[in-house]
C-alpha atoms as a PDB file:
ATOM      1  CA  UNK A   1     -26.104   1.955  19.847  1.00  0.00           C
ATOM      2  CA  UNK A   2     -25.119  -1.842  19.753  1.00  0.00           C
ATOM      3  CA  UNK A   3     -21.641  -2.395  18.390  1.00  0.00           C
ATOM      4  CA  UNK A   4     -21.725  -4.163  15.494  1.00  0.00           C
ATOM      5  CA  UNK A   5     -19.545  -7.548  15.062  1.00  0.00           C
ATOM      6  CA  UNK A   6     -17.848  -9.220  11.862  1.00  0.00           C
ATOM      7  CA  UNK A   7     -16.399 -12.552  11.756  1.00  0.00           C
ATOM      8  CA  UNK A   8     -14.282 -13.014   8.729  1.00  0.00           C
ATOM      9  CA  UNK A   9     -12.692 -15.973   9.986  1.00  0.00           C
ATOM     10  CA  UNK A  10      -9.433 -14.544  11.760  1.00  0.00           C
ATOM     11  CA  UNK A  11      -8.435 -14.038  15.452  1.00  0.00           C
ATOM     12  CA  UNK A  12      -6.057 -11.023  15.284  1.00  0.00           C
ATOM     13  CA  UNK A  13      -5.121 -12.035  18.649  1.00  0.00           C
ATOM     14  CA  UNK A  14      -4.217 -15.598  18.153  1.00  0.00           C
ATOM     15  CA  UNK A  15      -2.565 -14.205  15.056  1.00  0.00           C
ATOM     16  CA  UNK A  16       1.354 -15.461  14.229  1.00  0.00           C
ATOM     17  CA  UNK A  17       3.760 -14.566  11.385  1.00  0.00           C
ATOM     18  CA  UNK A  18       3.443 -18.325  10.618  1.00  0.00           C
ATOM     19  CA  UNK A  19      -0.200 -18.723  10.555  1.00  0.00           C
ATOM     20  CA  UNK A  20       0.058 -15.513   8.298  1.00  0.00           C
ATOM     21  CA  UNK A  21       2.805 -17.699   5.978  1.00  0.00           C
ATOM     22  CA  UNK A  22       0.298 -20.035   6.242  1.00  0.00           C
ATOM     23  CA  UNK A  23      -2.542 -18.261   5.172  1.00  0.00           C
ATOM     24  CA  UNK A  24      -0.508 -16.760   2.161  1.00  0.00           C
ATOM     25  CA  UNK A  25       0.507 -19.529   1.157  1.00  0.00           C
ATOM     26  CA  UNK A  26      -3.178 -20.818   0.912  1.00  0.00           C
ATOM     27  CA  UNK A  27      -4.275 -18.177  -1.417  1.00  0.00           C
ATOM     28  CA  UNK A  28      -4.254 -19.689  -5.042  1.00  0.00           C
ATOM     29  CA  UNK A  29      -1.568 -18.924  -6.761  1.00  0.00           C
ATOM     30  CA  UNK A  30      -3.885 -17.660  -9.546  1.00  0.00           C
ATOM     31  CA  UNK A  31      -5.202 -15.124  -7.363  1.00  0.00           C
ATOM     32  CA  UNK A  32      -1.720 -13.670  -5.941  1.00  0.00           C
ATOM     33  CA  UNK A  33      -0.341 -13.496  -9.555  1.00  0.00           C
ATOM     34  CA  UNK A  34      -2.779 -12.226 -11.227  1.00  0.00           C
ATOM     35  CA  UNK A  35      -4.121  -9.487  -8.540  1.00  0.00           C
ATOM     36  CA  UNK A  36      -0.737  -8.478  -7.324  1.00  0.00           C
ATOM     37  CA  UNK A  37       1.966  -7.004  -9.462  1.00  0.00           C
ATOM     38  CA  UNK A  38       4.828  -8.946  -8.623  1.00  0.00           C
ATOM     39  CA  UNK A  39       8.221  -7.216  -9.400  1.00  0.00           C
ATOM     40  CA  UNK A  40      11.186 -10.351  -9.844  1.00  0.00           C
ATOM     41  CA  UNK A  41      13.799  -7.524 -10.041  1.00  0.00           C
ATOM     42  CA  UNK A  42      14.651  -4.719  -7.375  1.00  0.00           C
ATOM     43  CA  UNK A  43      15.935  -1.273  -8.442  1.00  0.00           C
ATOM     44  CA  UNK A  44      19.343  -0.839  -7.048  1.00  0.00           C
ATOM     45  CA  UNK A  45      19.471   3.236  -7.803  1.00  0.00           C
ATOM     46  CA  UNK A  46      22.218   4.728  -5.386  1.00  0.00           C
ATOM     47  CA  UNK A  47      22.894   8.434  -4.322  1.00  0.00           C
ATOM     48  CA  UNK A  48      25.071   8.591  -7.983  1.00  0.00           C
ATOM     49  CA  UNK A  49      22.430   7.420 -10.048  1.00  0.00           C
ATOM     50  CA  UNK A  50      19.827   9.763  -8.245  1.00  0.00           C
ATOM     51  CA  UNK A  51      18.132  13.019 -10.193  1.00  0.00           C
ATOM     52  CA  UNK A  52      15.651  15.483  -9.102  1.00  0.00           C
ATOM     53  CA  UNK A  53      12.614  14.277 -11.229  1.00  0.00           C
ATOM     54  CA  UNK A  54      13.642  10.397 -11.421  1.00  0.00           C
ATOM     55  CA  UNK A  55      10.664   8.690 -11.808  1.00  0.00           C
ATOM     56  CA  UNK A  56       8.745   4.836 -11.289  1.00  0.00           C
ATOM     57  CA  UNK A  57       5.929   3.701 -11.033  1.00  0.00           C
ATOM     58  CA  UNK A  58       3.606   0.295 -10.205  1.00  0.00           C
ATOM     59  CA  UNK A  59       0.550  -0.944 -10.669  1.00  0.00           C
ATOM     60  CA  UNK A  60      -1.630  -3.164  -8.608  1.00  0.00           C
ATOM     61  CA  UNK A  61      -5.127  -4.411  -7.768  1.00  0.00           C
ATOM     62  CA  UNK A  62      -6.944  -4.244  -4.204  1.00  0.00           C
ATOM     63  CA  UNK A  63      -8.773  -7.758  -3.402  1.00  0.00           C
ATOM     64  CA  UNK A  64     -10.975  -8.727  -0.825  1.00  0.00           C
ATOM     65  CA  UNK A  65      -8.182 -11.368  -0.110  1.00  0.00           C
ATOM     66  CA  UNK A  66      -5.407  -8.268   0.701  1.00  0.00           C
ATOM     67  CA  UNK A  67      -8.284  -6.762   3.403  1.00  0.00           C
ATOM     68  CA  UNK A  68      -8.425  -9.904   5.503  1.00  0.00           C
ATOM     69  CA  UNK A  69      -4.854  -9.852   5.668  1.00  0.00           C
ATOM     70  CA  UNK A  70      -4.920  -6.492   6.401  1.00  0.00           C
ATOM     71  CA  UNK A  71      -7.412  -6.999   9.350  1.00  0.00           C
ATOM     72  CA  UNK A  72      -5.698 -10.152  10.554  1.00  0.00           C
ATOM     73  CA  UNK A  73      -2.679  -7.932  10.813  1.00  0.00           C
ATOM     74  CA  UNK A  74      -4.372  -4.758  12.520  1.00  0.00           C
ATOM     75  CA  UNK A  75      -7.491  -5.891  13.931  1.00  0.00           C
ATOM     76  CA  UNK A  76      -8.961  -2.822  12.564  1.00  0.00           C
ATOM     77  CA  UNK A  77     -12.911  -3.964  12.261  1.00  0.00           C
ATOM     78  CA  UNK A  78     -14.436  -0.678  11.635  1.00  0.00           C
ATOM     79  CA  UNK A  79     -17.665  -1.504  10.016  1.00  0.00           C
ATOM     80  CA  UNK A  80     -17.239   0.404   7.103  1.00  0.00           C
ATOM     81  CA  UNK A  81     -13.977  -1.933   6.285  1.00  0.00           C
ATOM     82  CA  UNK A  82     -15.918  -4.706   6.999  1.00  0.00           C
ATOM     83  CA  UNK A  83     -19.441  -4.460   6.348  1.00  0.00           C
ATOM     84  CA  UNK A  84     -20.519  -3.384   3.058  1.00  0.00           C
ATOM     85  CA  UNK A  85     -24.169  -3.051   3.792  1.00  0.00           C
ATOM     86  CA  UNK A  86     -23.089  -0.733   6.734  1.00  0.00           C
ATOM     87  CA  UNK A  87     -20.883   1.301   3.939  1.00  0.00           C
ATOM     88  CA  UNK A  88     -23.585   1.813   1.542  1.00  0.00           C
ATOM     89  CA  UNK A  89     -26.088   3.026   4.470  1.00  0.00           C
ATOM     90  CA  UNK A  90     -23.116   5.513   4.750  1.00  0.00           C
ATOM     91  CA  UNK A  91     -22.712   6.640   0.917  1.00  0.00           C
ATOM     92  CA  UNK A  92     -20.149   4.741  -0.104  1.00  0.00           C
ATOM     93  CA  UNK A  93     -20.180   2.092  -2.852  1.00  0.00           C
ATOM     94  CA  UNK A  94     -19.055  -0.905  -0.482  1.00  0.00           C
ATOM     95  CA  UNK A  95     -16.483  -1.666   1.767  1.00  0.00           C
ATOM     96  CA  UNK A  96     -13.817   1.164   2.208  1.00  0.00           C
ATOM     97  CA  UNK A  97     -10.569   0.112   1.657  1.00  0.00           C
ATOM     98  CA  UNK A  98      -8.275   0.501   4.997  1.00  0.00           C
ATOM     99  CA  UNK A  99      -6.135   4.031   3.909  1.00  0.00           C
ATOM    100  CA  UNK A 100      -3.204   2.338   5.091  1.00  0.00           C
ATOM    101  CA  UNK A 101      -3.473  -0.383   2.891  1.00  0.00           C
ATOM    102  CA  UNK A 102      -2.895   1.599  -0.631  1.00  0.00           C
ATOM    103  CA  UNK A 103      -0.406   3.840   1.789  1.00  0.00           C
ATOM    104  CA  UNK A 104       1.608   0.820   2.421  1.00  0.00           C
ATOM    105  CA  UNK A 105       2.195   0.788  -1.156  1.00  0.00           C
ATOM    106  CA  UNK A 106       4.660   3.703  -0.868  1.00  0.00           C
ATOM    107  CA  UNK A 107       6.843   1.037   1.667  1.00  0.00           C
ATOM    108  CA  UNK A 108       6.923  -0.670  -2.042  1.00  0.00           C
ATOM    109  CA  UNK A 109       7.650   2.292  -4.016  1.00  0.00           C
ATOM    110  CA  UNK A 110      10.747   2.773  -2.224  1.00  0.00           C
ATOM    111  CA  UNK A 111      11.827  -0.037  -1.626  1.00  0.00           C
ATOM    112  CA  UNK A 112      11.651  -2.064  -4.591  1.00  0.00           C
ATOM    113  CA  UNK A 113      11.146   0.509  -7.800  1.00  0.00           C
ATOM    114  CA  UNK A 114      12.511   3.965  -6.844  1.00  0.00           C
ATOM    115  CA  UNK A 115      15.484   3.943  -5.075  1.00  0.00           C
ATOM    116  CA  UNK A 116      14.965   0.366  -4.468  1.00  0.00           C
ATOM    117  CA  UNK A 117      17.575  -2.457  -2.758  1.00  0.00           C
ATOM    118  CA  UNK A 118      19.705   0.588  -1.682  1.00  0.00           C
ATOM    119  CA  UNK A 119      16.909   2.596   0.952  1.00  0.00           C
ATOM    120  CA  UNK A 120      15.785   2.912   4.015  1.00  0.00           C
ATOM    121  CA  UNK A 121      12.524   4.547   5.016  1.00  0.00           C
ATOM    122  CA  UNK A 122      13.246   7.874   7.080  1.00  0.00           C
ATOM    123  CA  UNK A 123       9.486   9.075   6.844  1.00  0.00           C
ATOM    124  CA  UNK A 124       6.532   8.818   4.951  1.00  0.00           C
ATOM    125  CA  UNK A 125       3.458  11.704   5.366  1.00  0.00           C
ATOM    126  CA  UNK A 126       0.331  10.950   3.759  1.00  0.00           C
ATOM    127  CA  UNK A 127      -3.126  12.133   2.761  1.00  0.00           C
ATOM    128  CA  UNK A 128      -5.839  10.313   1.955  1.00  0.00           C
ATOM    129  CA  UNK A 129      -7.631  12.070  -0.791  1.00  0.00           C
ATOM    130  CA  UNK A 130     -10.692   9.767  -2.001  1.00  0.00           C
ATOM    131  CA  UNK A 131     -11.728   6.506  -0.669  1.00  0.00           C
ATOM    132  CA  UNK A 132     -10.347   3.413  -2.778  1.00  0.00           C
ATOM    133  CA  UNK A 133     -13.125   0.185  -2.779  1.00  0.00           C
ATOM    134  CA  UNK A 134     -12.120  -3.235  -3.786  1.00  0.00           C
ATOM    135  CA  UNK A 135     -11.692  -3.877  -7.357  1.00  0.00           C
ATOM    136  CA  UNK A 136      -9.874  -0.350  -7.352  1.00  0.00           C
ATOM    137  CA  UNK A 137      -6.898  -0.763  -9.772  1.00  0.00           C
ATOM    138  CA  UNK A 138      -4.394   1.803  -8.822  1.00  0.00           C
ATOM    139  CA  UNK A 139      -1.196   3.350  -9.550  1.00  0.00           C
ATOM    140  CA  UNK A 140       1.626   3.851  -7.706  1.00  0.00           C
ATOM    141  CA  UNK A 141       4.222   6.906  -8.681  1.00  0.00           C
ATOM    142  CA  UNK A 142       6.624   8.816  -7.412  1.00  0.00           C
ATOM    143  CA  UNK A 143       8.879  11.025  -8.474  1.00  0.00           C
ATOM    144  CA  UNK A 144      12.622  12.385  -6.782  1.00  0.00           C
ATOM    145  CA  UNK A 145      11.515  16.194  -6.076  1.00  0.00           C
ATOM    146  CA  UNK A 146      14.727  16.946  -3.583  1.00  0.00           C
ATOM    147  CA  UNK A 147      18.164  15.015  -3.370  1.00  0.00           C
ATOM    148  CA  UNK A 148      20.033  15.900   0.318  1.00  0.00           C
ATOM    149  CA  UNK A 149      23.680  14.994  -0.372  1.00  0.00           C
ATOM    150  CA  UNK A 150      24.824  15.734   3.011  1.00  0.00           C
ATOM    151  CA  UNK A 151      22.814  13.136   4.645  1.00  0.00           C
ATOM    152  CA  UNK A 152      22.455  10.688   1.704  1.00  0.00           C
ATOM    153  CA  UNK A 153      18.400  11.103   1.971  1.00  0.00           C
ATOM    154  CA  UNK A 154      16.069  11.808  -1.122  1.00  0.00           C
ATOM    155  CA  UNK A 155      12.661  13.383  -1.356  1.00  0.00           C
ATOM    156  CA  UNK A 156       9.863  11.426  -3.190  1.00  0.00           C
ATOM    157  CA  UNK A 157       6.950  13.012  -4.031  1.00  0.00           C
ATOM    158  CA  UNK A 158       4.317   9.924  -4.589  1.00  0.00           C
ATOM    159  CA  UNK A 159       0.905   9.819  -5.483  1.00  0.00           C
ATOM    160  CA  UNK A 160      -1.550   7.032  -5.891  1.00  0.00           C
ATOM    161  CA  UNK A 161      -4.138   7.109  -8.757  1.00  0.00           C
ATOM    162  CA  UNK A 162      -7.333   5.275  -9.519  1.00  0.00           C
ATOM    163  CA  UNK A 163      -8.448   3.724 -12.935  1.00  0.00           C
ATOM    164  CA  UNK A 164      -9.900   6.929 -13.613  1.00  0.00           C
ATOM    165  CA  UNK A 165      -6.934   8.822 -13.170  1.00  0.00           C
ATOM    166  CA  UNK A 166      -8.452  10.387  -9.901  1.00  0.00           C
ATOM    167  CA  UNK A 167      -5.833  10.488  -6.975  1.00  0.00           C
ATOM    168  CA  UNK A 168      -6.598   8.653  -3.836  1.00  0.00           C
ATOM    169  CA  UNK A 169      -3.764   9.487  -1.977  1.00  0.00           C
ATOM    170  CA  UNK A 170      -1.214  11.646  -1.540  1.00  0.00           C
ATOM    171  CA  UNK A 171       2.776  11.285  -0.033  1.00  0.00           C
ATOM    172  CA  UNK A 172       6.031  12.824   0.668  1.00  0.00           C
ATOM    173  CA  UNK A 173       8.722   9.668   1.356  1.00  0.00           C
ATOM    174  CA  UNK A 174      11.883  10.562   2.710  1.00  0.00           C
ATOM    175  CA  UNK A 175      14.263   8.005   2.227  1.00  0.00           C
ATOM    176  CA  UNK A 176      17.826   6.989   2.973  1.00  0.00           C
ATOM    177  CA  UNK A 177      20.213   5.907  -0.162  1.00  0.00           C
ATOM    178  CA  UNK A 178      23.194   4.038  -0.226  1.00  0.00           C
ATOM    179  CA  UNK A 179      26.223   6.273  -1.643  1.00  0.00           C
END
C-alpha cells in the first residue's frame, strides 16, 4: 500500500521554539481570542485550601489552527489527523483530533484552574473515550477525589465533555501542591 503524504506547510524537523513563537504570533489575534479560552488569572489553591470534591472547570474550542501546531510539534501525520477524505473513507466525520491534544488540556486544568500556580504534575493516566473532530467545543473538569497530606499530592479526577455532554476523555491527575 503506498504511504500516503500531507504537506501542511511545516517541517517538524526544521522546527524551533522560535519559529513556533513565530508562527503563534502570526495567528490573528481574532482567531486565538476567540477560539481559545484564555484565563488572565491563575488559581493559587494550596494544600490548606484543598477539599475532597473541589471543583473547576474550562472551556475551549479545537481549531484547525491548534492541529498544525500540534503536528509541527509531534510530527504525528497519521492520515486520519491529516486527511479528512482518508477519515471519512474510515467512518469518521473528518479529521480526528490528535487524543493528546484535548489530553493536554488536563496540563491546563492543573495548572492554571484547579490547584493552579501552586502544582506540579506527578502523573496524568488517560482514556480516550470518543473521538473529538474540529469544531468540537469541549469541557474541561475535574474534581479533587483524594487529598495525600503526607506527600503534599492531590487526586483529580478529570473528564473532558463534548457539546453534547458526551465524554471524550477520561483522567486521573496526580499532582503536587504547595503547603
Amino acid at each position: 500500500m503506498p504511504r500516503l503524504r500531507v504537506d501542511v506547510g511545516i517541517d517538524p524537523y526544521k522546527c524551533t521554539v522560535a519559529k513556533l513563537r513565530e508562527d503563534m504570533e502570526s495567528v490573528p489575534r481574532s482567531v486565538a481570542q476567540s477560539k481559545i479560552q484564555r484565563r488572565k488569572h491563575v488559581n493559587s489553591y494550596t494544600m490548606s485550601d484543598i477539599t475532597v470534591g473541589l471543583t473547576e472547570s474550562f472551556e475551549t474550542e479545537i481549531t484547525s489552527e491548534m492541529m498544525d501546531m500540534f503536528y509541527a510539534i509531534t510530527a504525528d501525520n497519521s492520515p486520519i489527523h491529516m486527511d479528512a477524505q482518508y477519515a471519512k473513507q474510515r467512518g469518521y466525520e473528518g479529521r480526528v483530533v490528535y487524543g493528546m491534544l484535548p489530553a493536554s488540556l488536563f496540563s491546563t486544568l492543573a495548572g492554571v484552574y484547579l490547584p493552579g500556580e501552586h502544582c506540579l504534575l506527578h502523573s496524568v493516566e488517560c482514556k480516550f473515550v470518543k473521538p473529538v473532530f474540529i469544531g468540537d467545543k469541549l469541557t474541561v473538569t475535574g474534581t479533587v477525589s483524594e487529598i495525600n497530606d503526607t506527600f503534599n499530592e492531590i487526586t483529580i479526577k478529570a473528564v473532558i465533555t463534548n457539546a453534547d455532554g458526551k465524554k471524550v476523555t477520561r483522567g486521573v491527575i496526580k499532582a503536587g501542591v504547595a503547603k
